[in-house]
N, C-alpha and C. Protein backbone atom coordinates (compact mmCIF):
# COMPACT_ATOMS: atom_id res chain seq x y z
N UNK A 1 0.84 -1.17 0.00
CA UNK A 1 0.00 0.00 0.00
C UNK A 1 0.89 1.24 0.00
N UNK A 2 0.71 2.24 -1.05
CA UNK A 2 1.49 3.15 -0.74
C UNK A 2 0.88 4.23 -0.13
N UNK A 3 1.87 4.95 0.42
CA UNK A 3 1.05 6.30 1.40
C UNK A 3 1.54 7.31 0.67
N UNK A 4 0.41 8.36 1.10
CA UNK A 4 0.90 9.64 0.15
C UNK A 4 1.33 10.92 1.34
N UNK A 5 2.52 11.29 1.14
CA UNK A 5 3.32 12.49 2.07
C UNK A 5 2.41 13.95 1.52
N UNK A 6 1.62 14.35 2.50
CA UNK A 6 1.26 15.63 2.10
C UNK A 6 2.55 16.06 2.60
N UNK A 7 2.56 17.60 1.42
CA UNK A 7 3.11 19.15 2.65
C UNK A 7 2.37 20.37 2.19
N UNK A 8 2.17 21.04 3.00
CA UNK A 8 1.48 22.50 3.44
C UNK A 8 2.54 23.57 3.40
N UNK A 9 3.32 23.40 4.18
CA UNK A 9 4.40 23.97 4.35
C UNK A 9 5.83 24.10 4.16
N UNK A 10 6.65 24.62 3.41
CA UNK A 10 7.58 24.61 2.68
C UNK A 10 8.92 24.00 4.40
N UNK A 11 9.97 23.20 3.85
CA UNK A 11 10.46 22.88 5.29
C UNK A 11 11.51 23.92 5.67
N UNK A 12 12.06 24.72 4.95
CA UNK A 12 12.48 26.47 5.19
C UNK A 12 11.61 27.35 5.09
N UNK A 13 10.74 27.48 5.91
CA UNK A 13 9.76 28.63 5.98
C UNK A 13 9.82 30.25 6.34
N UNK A 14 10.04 31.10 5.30
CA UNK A 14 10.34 32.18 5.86
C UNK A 14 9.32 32.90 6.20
N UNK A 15 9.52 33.66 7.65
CA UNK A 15 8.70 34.17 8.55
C UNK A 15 9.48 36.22 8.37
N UNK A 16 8.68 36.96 7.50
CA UNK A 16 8.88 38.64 7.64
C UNK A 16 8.01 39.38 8.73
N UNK A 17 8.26 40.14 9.49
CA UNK A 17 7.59 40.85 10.18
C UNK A 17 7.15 40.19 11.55
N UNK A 18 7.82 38.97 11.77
CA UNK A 18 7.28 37.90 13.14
C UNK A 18 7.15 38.53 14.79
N UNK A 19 7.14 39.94 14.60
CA UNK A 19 7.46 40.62 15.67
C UNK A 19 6.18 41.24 16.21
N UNK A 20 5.93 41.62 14.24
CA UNK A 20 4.79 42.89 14.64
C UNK A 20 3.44 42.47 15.55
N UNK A 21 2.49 43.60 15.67
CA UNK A 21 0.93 43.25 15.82
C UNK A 21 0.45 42.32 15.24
N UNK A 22 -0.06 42.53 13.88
CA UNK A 22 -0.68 41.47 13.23
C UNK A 22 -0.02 40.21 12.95
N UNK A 23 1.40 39.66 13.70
CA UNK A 23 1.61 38.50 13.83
C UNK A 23 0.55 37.69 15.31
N UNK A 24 0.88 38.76 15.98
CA UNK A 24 -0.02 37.83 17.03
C UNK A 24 -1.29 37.16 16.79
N UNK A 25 -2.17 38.14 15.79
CA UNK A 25 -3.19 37.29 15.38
C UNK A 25 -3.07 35.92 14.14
N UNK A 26 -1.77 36.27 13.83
CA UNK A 26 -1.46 35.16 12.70
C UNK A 26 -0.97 34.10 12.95
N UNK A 27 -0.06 33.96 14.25
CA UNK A 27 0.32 33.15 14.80
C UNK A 27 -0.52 32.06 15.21
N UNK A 28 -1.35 31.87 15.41
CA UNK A 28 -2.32 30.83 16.04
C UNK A 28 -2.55 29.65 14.49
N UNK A 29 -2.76 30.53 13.67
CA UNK A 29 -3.14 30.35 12.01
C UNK A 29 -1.65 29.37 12.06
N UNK A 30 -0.55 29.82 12.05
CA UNK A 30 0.65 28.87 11.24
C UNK A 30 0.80 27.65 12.49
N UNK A 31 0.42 27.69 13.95
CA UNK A 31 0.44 26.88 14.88
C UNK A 31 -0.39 25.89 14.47
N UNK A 32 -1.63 26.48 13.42
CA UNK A 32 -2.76 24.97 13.22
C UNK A 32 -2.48 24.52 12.11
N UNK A 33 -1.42 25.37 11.05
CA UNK A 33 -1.15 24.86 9.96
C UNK A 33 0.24 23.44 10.29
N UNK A 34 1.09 24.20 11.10
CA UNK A 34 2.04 22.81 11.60
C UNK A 34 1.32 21.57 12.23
N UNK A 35 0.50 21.64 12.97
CA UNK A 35 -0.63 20.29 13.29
C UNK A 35 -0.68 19.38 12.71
N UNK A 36 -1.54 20.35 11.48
CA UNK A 36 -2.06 19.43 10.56
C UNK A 36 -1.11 18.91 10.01
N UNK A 37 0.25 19.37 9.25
CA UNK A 37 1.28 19.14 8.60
C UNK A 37 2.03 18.35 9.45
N UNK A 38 2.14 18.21 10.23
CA UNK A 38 2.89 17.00 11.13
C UNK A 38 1.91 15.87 11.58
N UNK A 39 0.34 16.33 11.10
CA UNK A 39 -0.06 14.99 11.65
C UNK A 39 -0.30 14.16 10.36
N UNK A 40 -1.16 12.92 9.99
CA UNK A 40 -1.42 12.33 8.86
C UNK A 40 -2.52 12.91 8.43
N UNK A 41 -3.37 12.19 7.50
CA UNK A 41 -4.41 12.74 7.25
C UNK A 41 -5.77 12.77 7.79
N UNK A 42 -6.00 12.00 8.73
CA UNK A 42 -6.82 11.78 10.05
C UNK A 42 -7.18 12.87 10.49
N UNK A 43 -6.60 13.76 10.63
CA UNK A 43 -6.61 14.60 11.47
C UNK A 43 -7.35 16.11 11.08
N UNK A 44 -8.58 16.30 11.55
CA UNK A 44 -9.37 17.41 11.17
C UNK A 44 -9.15 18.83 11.94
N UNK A 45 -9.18 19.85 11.79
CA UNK A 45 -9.02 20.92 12.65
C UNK A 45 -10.35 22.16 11.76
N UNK A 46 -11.02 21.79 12.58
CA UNK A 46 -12.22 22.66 12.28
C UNK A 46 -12.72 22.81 10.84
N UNK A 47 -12.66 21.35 10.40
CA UNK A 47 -13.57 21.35 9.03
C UNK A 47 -12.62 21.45 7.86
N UNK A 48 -11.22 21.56 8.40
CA UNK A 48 -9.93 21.27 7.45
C UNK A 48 -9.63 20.10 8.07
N UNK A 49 -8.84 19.67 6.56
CA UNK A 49 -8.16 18.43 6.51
C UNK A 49 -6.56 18.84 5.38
N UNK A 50 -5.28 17.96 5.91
CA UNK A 50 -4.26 18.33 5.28
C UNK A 50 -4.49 18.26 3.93
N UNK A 51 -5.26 17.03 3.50
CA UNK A 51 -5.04 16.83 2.19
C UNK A 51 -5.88 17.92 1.46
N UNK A 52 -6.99 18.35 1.73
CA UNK A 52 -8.09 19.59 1.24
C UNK A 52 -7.29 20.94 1.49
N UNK A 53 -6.22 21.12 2.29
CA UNK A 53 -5.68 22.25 2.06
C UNK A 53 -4.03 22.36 0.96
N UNK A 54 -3.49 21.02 0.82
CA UNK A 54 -2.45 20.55 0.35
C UNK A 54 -2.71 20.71 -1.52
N UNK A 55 -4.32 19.94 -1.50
CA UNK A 55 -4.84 19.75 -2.75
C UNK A 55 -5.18 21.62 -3.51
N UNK A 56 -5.60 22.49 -2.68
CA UNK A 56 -5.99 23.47 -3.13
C UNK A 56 -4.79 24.45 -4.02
N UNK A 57 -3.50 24.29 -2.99
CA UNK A 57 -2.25 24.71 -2.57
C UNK A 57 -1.72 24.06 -4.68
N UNK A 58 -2.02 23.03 -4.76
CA UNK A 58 -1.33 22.59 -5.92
C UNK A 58 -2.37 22.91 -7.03
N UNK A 59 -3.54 23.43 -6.86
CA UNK A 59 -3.99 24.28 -8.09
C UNK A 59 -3.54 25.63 -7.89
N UNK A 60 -2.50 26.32 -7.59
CA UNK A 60 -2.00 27.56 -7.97
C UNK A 60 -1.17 27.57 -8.79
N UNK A 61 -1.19 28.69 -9.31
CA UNK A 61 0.12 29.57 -10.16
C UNK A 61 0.87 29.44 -9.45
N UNK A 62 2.69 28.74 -10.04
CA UNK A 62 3.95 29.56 -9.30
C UNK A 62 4.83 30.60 -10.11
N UNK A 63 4.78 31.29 -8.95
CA UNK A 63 4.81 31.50 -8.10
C UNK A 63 3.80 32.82 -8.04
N UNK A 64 3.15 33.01 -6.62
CA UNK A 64 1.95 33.19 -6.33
C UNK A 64 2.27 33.69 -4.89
N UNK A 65 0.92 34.46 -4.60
CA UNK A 65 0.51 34.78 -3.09
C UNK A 65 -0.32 34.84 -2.98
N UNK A 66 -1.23 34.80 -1.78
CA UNK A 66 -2.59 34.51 -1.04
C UNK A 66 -2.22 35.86 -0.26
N UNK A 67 -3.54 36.28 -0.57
CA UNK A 67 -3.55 37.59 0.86
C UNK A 67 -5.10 37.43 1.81
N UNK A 68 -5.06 38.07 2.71
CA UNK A 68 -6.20 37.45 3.64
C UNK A 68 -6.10 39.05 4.48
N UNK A 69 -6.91 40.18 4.27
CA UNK A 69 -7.28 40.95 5.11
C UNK A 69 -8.76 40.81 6.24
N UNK A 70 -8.33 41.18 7.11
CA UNK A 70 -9.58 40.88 7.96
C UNK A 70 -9.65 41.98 8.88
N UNK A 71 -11.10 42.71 8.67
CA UNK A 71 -11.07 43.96 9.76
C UNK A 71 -12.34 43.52 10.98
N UNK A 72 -11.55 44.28 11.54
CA UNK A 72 -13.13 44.07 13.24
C UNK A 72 -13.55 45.69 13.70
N UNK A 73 -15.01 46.03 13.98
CA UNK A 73 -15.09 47.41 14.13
C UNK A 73 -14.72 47.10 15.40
N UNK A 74 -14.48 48.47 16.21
CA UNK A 74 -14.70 48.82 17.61
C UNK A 74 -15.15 49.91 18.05
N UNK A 75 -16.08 49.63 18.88
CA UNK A 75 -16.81 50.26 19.33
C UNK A 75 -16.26 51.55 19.86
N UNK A 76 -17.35 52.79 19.48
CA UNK A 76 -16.49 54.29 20.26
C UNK A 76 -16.05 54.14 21.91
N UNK A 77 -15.26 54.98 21.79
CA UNK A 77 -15.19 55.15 23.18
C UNK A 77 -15.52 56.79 23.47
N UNK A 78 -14.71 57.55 24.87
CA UNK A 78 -15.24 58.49 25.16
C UNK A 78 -14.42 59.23 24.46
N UNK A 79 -13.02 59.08 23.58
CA UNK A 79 -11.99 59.50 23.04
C UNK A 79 -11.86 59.27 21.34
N UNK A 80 -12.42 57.79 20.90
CA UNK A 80 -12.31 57.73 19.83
C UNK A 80 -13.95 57.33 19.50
N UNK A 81 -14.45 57.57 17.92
CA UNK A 81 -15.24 56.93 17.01
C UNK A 81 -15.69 55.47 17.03
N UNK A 82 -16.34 55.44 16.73
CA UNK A 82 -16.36 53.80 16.49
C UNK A 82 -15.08 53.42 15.32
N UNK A 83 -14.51 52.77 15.37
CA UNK A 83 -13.81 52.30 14.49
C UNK A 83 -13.52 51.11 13.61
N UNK A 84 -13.15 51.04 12.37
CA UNK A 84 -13.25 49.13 11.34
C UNK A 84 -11.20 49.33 11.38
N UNK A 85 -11.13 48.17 12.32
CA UNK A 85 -9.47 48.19 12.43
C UNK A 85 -9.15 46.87 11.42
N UNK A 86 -8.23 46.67 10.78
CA UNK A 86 -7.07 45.58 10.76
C UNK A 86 -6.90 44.71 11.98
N UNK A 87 -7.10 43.43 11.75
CA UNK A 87 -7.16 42.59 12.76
C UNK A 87 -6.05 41.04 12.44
N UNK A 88 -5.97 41.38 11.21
CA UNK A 88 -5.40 40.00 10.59
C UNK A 88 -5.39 40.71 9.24
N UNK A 89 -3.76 40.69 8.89
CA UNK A 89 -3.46 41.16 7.31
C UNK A 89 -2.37 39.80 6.86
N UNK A 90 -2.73 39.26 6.10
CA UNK A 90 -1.62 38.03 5.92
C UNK A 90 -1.30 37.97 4.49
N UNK A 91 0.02 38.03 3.92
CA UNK A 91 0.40 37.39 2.58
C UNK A 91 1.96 36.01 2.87
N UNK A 92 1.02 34.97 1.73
CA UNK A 92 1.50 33.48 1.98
C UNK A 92 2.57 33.58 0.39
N UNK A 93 3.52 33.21 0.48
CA UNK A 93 3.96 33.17 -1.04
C UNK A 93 4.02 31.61 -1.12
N UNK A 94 3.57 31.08 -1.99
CA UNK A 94 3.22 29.91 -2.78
C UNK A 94 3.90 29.85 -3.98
N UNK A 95 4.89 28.33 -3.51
CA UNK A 95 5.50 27.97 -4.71
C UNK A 95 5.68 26.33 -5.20
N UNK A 96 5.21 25.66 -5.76
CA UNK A 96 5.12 24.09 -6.16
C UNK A 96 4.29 24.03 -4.95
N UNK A 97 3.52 24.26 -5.06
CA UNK A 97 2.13 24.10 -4.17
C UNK A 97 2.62 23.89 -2.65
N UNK A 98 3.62 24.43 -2.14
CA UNK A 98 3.70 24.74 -0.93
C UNK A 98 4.07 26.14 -0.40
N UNK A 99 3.61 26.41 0.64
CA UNK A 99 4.05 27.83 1.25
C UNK A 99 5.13 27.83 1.84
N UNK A 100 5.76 29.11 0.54
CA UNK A 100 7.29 29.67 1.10
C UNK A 100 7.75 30.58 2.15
N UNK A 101 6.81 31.40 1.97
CA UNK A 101 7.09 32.66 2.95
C UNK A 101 5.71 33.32 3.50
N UNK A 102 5.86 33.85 4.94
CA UNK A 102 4.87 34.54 5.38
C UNK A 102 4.93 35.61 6.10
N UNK A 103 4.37 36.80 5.84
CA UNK A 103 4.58 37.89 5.65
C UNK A 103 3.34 38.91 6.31
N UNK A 104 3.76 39.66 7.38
CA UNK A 104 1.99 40.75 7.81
C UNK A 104 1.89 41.62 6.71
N UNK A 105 0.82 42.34 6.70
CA UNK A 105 0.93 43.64 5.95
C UNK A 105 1.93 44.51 6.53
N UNK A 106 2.69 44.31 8.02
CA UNK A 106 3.70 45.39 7.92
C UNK A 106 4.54 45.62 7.29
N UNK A 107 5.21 44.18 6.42
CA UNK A 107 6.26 43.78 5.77
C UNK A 107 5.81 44.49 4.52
N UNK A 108 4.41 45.07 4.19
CA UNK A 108 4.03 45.88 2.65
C UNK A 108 4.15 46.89 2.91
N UNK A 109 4.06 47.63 4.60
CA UNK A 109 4.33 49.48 5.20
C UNK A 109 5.70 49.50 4.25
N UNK A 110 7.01 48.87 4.89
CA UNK A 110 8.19 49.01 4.39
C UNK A 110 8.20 49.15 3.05
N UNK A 111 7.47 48.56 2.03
CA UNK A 111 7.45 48.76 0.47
C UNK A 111 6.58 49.92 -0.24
N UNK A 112 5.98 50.78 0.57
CA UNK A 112 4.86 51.79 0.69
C UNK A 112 4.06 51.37 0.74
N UNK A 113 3.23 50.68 1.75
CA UNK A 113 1.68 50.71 2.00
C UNK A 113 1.33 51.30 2.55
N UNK A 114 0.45 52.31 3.26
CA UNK A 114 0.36 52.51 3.98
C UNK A 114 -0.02 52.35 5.20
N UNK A 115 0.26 53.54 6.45
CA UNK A 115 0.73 52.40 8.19
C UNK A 115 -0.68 51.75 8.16
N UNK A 116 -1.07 50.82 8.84
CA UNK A 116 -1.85 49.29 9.25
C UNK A 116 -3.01 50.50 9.93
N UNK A 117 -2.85 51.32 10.93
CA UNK A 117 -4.11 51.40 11.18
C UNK A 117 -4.74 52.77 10.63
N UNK A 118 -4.04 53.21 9.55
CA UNK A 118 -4.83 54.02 8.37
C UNK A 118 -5.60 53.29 7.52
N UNK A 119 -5.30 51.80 6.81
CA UNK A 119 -5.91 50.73 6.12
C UNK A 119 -7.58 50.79 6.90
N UNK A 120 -8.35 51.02 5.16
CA UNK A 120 -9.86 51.28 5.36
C UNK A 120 -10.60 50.20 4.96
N UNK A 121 -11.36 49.63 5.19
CA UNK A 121 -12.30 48.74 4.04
C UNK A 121 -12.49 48.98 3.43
N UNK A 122 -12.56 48.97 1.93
CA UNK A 122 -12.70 49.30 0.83
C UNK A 122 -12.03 48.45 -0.10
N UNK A 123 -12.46 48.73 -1.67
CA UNK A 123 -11.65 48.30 -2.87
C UNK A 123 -10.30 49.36 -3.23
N UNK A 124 -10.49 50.56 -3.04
CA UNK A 124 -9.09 51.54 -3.02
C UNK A 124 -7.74 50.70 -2.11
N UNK A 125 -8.12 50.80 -1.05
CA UNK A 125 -7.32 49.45 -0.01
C UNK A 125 -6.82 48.69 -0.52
N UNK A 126 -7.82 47.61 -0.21
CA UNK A 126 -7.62 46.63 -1.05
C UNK A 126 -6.69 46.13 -2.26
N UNK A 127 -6.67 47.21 -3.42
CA UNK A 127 -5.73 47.26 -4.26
C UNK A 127 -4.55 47.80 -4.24
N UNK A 128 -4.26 48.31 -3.28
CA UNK A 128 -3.01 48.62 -2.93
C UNK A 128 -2.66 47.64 -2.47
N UNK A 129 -3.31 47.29 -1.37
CA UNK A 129 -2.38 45.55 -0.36
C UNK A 129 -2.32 45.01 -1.34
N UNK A 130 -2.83 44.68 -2.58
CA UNK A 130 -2.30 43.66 -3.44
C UNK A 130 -1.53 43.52 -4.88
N UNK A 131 -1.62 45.51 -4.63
CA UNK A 131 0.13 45.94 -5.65
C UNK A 131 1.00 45.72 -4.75
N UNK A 132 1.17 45.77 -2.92
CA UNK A 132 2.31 45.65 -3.05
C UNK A 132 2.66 44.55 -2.51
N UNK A 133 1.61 43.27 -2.29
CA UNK A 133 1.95 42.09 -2.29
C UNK A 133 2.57 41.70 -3.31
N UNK A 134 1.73 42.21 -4.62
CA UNK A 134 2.54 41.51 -5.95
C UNK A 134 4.25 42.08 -5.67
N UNK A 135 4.16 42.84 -5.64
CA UNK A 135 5.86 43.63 -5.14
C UNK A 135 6.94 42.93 -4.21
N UNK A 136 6.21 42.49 -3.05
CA UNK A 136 7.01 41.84 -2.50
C UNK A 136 7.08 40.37 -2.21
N UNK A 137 5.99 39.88 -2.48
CA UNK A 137 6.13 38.50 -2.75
C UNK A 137 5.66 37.84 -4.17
N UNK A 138 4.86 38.02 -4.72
CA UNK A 138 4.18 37.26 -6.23
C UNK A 138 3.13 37.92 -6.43
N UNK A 139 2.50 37.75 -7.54
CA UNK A 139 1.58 37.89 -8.26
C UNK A 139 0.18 36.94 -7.28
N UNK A 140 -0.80 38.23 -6.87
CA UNK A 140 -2.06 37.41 -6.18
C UNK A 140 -2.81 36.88 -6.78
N UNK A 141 -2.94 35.45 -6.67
CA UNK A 141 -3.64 34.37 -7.04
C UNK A 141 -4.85 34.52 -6.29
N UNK A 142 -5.51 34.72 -5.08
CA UNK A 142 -6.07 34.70 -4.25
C UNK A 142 -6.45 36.01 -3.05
N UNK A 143 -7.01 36.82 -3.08
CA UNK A 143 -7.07 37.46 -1.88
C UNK A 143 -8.58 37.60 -1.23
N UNK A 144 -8.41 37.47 0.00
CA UNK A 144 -9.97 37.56 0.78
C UNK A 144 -10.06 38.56 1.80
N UNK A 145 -10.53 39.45 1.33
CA UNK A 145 -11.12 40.66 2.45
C UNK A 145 -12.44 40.42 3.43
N UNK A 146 -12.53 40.09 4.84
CA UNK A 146 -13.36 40.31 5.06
C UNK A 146 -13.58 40.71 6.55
N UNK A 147 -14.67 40.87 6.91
CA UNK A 147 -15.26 41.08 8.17
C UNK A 147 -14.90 40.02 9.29
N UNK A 148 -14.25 40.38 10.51
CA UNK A 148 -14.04 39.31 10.95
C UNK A 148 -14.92 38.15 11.49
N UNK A 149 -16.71 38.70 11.80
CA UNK A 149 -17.07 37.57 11.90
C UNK A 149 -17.34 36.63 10.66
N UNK A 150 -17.41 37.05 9.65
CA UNK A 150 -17.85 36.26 8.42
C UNK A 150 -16.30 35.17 8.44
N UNK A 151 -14.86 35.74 8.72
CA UNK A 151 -13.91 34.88 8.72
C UNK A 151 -14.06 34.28 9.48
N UNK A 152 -14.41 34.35 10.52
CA UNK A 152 -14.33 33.09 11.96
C UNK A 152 -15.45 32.15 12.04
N UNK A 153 -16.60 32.86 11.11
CA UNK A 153 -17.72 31.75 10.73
C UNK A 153 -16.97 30.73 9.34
N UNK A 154 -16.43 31.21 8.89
CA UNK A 154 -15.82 29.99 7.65
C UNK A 154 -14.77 29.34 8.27
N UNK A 155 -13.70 29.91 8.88
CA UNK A 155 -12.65 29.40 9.19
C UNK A 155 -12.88 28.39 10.45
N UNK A 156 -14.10 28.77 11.27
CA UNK A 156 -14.01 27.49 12.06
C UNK A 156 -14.76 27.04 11.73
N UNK A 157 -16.01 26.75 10.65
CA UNK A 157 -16.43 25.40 10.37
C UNK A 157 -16.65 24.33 10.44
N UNK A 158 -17.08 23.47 10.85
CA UNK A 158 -16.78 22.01 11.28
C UNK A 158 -18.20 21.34 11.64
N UNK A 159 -18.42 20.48 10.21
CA UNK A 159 -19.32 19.49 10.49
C UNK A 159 -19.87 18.95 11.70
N UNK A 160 -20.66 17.66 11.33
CA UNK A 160 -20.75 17.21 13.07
C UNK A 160 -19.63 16.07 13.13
N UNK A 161 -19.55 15.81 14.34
CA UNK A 161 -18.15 15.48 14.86
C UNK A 161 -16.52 15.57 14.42
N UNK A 162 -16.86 17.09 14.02
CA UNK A 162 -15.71 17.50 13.32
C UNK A 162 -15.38 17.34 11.97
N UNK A 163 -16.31 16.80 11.17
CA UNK A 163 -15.64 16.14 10.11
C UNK A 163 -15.62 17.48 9.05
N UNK A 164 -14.66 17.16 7.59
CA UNK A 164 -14.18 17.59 6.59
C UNK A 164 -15.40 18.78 6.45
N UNK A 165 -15.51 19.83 5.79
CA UNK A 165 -16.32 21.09 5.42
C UNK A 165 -16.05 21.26 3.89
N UNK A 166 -17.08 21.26 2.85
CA UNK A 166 -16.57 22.19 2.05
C UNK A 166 -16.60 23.53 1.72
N UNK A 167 -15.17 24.21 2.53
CA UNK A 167 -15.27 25.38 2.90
C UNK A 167 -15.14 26.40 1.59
N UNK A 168 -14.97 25.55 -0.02
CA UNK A 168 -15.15 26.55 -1.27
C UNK A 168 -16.93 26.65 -0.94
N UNK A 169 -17.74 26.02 -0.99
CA UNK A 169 -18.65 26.59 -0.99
C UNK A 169 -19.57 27.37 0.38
N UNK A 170 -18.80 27.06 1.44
CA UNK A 170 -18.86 28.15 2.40
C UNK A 170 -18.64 29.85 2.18
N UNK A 171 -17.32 29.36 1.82
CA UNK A 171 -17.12 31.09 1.38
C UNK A 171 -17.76 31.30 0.05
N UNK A 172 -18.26 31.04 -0.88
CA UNK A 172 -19.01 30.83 -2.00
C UNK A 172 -20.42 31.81 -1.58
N UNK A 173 -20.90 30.97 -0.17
CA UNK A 173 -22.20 31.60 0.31
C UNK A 173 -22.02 33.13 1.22
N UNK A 174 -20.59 33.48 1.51
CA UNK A 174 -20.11 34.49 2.10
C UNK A 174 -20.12 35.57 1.09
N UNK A 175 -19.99 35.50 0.02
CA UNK A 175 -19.41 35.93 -1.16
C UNK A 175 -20.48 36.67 -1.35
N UNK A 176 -21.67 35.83 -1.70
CA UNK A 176 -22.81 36.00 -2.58
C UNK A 176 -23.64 36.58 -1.26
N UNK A 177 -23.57 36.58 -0.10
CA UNK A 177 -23.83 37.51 1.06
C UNK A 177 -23.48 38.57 1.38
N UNK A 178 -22.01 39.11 0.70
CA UNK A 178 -22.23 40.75 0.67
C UNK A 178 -20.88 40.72 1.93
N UNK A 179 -20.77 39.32 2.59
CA UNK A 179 -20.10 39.50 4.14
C UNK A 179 -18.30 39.37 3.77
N UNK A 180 -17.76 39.18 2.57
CA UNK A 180 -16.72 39.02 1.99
C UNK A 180 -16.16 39.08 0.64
N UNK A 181 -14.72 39.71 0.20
CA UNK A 181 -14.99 39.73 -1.21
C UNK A 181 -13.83 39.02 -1.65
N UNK A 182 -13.83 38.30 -2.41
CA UNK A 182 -12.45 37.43 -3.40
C UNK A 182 -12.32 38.30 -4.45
N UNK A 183 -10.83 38.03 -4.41
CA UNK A 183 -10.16 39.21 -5.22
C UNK A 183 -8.92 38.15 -6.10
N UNK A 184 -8.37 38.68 -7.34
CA UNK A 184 -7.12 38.22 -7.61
C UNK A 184 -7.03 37.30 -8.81
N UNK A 185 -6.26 36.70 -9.24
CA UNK A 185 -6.27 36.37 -10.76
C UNK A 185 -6.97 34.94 -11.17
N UNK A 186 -7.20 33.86 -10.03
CA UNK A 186 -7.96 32.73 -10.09
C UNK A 186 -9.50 33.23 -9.08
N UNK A 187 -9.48 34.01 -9.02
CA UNK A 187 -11.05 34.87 -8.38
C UNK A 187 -11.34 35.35 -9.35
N UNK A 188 -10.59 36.14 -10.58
CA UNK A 188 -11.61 36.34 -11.67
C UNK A 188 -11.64 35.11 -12.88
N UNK A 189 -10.75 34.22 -12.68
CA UNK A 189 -10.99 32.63 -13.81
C UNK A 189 -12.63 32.19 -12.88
N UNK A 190 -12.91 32.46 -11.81
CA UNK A 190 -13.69 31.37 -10.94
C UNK A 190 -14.88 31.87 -11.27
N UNK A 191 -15.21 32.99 -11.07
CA UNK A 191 -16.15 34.04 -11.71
C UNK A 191 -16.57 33.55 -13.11
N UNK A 192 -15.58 33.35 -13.90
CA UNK A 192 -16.33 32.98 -15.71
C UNK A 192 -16.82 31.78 -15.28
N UNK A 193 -16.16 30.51 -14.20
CA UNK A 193 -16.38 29.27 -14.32
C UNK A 193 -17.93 28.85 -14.16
């Protein structure tokens, strides 16, 4: 019987910006990505499975990047507005269907983006984080802007007793809800499909 070796993760993984803010929220993200990648394929983590994220990973362009903005409002206070912050800005560079490098949006301040908590919701935004993703890591294959509860409703997912999700047509129904937007060069092939 032969077995098949997933990988997710490239085994030199470069980590830019591992210091900043928006690593802390990213950090948890590459902690569940090693899990899975060190465990077999058994192993579910909220409606993912290695091989459903391994398999996706090898329909990209190389070389490529994934970007993943995610804002959360907060509520006024007696000093500030209500406010829609940056909560999670992530670019993955993808190459032979594994991830090479990972990167906050601070690592795009340094290339001119501008600072993290000027970043607005919007499509103006938006296209900037992903000129200067293309800049500093690849050409975006993929990017997902959204609200953070609409991300934490897809991203934790999970059938009953945990099992497999298909989370393309989760975010599919996010999409077509107004609660998230896909962006990037296999987001507009997916669109004609």
């Amino acid at each position: 019987m032969k077995v098949l070796e997933y990988r997710v993760l490239a085994e030199e993984l470069l980590i830019l910006n591992g210091e900043g803010p928006l690593w802390q929220t990213a950090r948890p993200l590459l902690d569940a990505a090693l899990r899975l990648e060190q465990s077999d394929d058994s192993l579910v983590w909220h409606g993912w499975r290695k091989s459903q994220v391994e398999a996706f990973l090898a329909t990209l362009p190389a070389p490529c990047s994934l970007v993943l903005g995610i804002w959360d409002t907060f509520p006024a206070t007696d000093t500030q507005p209500v406010q829609d912050k940056v909560v999670l800005g992530l670019v993955c560079k993808v190459e032979q269907g594994v991830i090479r490098s990972l990167g906050t949006f601070e690592a795009l301040v340094s290339a001119g983006l501008k600072p993290i908590d000027e970043l607005e919701i919007g499509m103006e935004d938006a296209l900037d984080i992903m000129h200067y993703a293309r800049r500093q890591f690849a050409p975006v294959a993929w990017a997902l802007f959204s609200e953070k509860a609409a991300w934490d409703e897809w991203l934790f997912a999970a059938g009953d007793q945990d099992e497999i999700v298909d989370k393309g047509a989760l975010l599919d129904r996010l999409v077509e809800q107004g609660r998230c937007v896909l962006m990037g060069s296999q987001a507009a092939m997916h669109e004609r499909t």
